[in-house]
Protein backbone atom coordinates (compact mmCIF):
# COMPACT_ATOMS: atom_id res chain seq x y z
CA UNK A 1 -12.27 14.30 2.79
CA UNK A 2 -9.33 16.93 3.18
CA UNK A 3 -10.02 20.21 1.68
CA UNK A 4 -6.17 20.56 0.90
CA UNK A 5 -4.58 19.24 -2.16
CA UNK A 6 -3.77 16.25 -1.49
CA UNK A 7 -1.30 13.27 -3.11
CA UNK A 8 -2.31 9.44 -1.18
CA UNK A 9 0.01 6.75 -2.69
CA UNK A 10 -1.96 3.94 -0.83
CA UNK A 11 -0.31 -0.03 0.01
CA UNK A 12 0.27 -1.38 -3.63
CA UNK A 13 4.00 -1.27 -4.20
CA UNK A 14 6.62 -2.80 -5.38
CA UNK A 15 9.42 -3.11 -3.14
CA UNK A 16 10.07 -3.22 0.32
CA UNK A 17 10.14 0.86 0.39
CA UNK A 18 7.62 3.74 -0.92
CA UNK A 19 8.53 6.88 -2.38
CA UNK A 20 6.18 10.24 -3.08
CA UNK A 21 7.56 13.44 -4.10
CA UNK A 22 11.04 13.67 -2.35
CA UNK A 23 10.23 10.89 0.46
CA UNK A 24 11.27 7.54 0.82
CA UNK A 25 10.08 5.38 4.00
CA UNK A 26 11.10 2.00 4.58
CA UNK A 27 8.72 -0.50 5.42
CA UNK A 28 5.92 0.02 3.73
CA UNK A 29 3.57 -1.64 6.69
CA UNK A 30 3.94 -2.48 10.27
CA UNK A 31 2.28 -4.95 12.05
CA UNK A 32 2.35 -5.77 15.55
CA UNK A 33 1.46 -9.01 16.73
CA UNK A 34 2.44 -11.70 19.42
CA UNK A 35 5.17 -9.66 21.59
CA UNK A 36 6.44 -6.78 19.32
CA UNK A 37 5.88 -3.54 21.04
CA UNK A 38 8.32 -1.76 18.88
CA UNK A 39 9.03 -0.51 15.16
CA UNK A 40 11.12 1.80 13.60
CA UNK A 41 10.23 3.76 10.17
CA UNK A 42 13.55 5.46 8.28
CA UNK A 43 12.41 8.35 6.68
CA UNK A 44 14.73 9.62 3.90
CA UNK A 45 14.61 12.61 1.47
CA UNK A 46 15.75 12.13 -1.76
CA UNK A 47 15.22 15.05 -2.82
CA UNK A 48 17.50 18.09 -3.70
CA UNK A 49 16.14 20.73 -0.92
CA UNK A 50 15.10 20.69 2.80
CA UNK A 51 11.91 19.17 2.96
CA UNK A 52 9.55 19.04 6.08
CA UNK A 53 6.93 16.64 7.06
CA UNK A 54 4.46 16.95 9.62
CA UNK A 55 3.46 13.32 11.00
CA UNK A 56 -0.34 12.11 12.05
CA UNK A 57 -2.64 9.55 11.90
CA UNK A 58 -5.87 8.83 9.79
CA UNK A 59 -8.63 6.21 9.22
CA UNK A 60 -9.38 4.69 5.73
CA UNK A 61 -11.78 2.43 4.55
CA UNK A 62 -10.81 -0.23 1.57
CA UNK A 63 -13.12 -1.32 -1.50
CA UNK A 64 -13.55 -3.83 -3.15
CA UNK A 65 -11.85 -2.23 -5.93
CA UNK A 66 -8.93 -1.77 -3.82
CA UNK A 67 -8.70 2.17 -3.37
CA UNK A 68 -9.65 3.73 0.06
CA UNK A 69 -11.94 6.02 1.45
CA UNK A 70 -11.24 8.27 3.99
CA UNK A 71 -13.08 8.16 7.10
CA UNK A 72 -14.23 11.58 8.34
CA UNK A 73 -15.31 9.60 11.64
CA UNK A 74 -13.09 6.80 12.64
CA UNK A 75 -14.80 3.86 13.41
CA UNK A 76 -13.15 3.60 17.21
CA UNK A 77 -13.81 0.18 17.82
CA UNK A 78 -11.29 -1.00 15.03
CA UNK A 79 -8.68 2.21 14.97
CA UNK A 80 -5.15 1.36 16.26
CA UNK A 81 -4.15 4.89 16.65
CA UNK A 82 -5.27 4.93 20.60
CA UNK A 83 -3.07 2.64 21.78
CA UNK A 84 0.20 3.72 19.43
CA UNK A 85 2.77 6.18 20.41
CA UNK A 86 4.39 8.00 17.48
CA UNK A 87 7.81 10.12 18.10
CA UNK A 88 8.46 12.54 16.66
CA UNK A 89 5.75 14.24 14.94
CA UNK A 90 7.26 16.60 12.83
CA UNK A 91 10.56 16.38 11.06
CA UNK A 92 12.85 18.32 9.01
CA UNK A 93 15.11 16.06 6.34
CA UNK A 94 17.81 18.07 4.39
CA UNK A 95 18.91 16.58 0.93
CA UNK A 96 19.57 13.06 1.37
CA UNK A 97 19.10 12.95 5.27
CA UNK A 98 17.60 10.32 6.75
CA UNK A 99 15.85 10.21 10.26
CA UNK A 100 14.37 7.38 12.44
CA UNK A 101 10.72 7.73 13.28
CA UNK A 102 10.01 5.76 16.57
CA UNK A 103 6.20 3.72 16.66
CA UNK A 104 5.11 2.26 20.37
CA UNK A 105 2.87 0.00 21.15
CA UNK A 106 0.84 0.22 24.31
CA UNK A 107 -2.09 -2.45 24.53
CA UNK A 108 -4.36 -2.74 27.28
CA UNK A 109 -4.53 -5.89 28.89
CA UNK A 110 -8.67 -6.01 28.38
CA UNK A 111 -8.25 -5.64 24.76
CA UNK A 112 -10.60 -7.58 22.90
CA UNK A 113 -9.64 -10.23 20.09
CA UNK A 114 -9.57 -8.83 16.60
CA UNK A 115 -7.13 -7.04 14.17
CA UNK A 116 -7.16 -2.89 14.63
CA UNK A 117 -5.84 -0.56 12.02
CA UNK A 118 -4.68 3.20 11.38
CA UNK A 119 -2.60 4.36 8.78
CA UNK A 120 -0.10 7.36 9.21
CA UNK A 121 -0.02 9.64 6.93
CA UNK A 122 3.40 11.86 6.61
CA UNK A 123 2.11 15.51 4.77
CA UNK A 124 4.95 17.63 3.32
CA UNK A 125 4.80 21.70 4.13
CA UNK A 126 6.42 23.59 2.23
CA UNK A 127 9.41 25.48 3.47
CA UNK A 128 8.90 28.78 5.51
CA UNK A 129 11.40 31.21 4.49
CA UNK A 130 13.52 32.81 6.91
CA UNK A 131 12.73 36.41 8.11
CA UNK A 132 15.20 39.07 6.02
CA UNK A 133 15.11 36.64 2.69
CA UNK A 134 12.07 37.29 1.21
CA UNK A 135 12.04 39.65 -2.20
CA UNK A 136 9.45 41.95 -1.04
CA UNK A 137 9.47 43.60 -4.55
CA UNK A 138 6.13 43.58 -5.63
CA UNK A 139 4.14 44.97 -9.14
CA UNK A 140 0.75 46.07 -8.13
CA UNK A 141 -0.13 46.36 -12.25
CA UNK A 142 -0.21 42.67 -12.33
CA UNK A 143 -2.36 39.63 -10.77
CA UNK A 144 -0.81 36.67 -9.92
CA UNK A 145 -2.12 33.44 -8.79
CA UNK A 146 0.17 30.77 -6.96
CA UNK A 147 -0.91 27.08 -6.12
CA UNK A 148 1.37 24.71 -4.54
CA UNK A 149 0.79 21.24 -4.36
CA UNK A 150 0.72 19.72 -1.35
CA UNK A 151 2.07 15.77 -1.27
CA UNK A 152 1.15 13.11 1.18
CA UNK A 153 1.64 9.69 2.03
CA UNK A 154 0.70 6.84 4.51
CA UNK A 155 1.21 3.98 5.33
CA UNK A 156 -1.06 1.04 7.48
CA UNK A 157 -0.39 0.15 10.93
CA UNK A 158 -1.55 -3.01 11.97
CA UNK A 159 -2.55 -4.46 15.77
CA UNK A 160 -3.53 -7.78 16.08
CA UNK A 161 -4.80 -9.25 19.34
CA UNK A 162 -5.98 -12.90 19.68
CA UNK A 163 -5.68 -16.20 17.45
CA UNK A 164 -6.64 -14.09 14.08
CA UNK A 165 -7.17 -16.28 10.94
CA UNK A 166 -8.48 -15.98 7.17
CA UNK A 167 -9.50 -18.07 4.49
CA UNK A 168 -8.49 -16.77 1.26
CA UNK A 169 -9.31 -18.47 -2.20
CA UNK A 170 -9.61 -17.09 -6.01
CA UNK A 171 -12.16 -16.54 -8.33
CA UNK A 172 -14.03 -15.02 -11.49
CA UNK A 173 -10.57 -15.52 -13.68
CA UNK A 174 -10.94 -14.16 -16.90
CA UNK A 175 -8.73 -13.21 -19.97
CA UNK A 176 -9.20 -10.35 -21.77
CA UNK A 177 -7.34 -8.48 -24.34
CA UNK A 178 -5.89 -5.36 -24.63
CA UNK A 179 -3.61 -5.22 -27.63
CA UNK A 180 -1.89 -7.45 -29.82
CA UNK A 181 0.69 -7.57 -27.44
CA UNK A 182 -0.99 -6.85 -23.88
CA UNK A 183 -3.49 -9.08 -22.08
CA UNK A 184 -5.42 -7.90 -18.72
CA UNK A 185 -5.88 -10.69 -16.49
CA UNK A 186 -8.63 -10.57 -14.02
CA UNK A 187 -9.40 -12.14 -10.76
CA UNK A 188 -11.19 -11.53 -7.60
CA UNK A 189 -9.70 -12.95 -4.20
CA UNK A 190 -11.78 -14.00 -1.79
CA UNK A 191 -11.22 -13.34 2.33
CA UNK A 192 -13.08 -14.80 5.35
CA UNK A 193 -12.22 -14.79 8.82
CA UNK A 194 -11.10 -12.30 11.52
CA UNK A 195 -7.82 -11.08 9.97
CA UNK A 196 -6.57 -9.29 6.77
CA UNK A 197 -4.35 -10.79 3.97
CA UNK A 198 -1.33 -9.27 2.45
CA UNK A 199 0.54 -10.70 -0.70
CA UNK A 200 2.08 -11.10 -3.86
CA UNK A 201 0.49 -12.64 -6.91
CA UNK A 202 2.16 -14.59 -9.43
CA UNK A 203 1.17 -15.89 -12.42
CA UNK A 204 3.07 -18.63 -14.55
CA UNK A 205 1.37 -19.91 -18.24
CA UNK A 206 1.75 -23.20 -18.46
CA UNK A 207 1.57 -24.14 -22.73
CA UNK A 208 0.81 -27.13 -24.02
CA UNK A 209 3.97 -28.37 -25.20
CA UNK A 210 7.36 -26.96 -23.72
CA UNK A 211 8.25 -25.31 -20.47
CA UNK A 212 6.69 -23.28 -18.02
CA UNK A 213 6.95 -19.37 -17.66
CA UNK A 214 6.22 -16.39 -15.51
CA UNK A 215 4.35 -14.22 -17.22
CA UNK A 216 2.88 -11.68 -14.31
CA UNK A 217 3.70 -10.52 -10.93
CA UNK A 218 2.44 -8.04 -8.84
CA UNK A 219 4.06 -6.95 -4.87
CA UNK A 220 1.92 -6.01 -2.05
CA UNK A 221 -1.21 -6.74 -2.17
CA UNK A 222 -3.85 -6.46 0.58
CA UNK A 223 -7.51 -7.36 1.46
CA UNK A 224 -8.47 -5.78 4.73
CA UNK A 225 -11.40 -7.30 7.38
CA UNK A 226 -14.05 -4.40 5.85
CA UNK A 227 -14.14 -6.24 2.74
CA UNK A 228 -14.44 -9.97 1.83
CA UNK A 229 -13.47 -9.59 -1.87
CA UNK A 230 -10.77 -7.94 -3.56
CA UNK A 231 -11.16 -7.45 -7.50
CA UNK A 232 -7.24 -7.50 -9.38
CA UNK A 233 -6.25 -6.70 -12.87
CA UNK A 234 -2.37 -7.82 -13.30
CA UNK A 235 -0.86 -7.27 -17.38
CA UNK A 236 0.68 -9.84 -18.64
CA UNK A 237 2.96 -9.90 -22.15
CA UNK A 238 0.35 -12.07 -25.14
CA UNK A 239 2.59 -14.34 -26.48
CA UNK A 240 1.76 -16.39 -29.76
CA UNK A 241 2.36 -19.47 -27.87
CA UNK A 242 -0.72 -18.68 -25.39
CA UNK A 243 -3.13 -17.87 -28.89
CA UNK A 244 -2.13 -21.20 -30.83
CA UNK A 245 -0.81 -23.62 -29.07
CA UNK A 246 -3.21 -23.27 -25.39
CA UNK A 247 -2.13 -24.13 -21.97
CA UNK A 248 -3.28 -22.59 -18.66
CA UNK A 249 -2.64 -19.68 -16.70
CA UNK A 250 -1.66 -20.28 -12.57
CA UNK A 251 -2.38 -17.41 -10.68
CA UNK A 252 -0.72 -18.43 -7.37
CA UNK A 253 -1.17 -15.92 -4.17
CA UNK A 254 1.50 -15.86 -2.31
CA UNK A 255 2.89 -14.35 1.47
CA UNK A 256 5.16 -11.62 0.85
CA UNK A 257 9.31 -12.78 0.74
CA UNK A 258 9.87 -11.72 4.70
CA UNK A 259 7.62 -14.73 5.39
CA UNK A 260 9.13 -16.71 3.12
CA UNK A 261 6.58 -16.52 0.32
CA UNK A 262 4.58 -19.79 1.40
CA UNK A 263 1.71 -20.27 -1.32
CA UNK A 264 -1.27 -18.65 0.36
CA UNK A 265 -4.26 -19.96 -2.32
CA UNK A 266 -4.13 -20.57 -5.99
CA UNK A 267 -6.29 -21.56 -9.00
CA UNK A 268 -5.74 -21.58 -12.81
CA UNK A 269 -7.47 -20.81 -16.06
CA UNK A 270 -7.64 -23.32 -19.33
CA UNK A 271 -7.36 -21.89 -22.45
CA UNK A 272 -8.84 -22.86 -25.36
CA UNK A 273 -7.04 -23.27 -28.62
């Protein structure tokens, strides 16, 4: 792991753009498949004062849990990073600047079938300050100690090569709750195949008597090929109607809206009155 301080807001989000600290980068993912050679990321600081970013890639490993690990030693055989091209790799953003961050693909014809994957990770440094404005007044009486936070984010790149597929199907729903007025939902989703998932899951209760409802959603959620089994927790608002009168719960995993949000897997939970 990095021996800086370090800030990783990893994948789960909930919109089409991620923010940390002053930085806001839109997408949140790229994924090349079929023909696409190129992407674009906007970087944008929303921030009050210049902000720079130095730009790199790095290797993480999900868990079943779905937090990452990061890999000291890249597993080469599954990185994307050697055939990407990343321009430029250091940028400087003044308040509310935005710049264009340019992402190449260049794939060798004898690459094998399989999905690839490297994350870039965009580190802020802090500010030099320019030669002649520093207050070099200094009390040697006193002792002070500084520590400044250093704030990072990335984002995954994907490659796939080949006729990829998964299977993807849920499990191990359970109900539990938290408060009167909070219930944690729980529910592991399952992944086979050659290729990673990437979602949104929606849950709708279903009561006995009267209409429908949606009760739970959650954006952007992925399963990657290291893992065949993601374990999810989504809150959901307890409603009287779901203690007395019953129903079921539909927890419904679905592609995110750019591919039109077809219905990936589902399942549902009974409850008992």
């Amino acid at each position: 792991m990095r021996k800086n301080i370090a800030l990783l807001l990893m994948l789960c989000v909930a919109s089409m753009a991620m923010a940390q600290g002053d930085l806001l980068i839109n997408p949140i993912r790229v994924v090349f498949e079929g023909q696409k050679q190129n992407a674009d990321l906007n970087l944008t600081n929303i921030g009050k004062d210049t902000a720079v970013y130095v730009i790199s890639f790095l290797s993480y490993k999900m868990l079943e849990d779905g937090s990452f690990v990061q890999l000291e030693k890249p597993d080469t055989t599954i990185a994307a990073d050697k055939y990407l091209r990343l321009f430029p790799r250091k940028v400087v953003l003044p308040p509310n600047e935005s710049q264009t961050i340019r992402l190449q693909l260049r794939k060798p014809s004898n690459l094998k079938q399989g999905e690839y994957r490297s994350h870039i990770y965009f580190r802020a440094e802090k500010e030099k300050t320019p030669l002649g404005m520093k207050d070099l007044r200094v009390d040697s009486t006193k002792m002070a100690v500084s520590i400044t936070p250093i704030f990072g984010i990335s984002i995954p790149v994907i490659v796939r090569n080949g006729n990829l597929s998964n299977q993807l199907t849920l499990s191990n729903i359970s109900l539990q709750n938290v408060n009167d007025t909070t219930a944690k939902l729980s529910v592991t989703i399952n992944r086979s195949g050659n290729k990673s998932a990437y979602g949104n899951m929606r849950v709708e209760f279903h009561p006995t008597k009267g209409q429908k409802m949606d009760v739970g959603f959650a954006n952007g959620i992925g399963i990657y090929p290291e893992i065949p089994k993601r374990d999810f927790a989504i809150y959901i608002k307890n409603t009287s109607a779901m203690k007395v009168e019953g129903g079921k719960f539909i927890i419904r995993f679905l592609a995110p809206n750019e591919e039109a949000g077809m219905e990936l897997c589902r399942s549902e939970l009974i409850l008992k009155k």
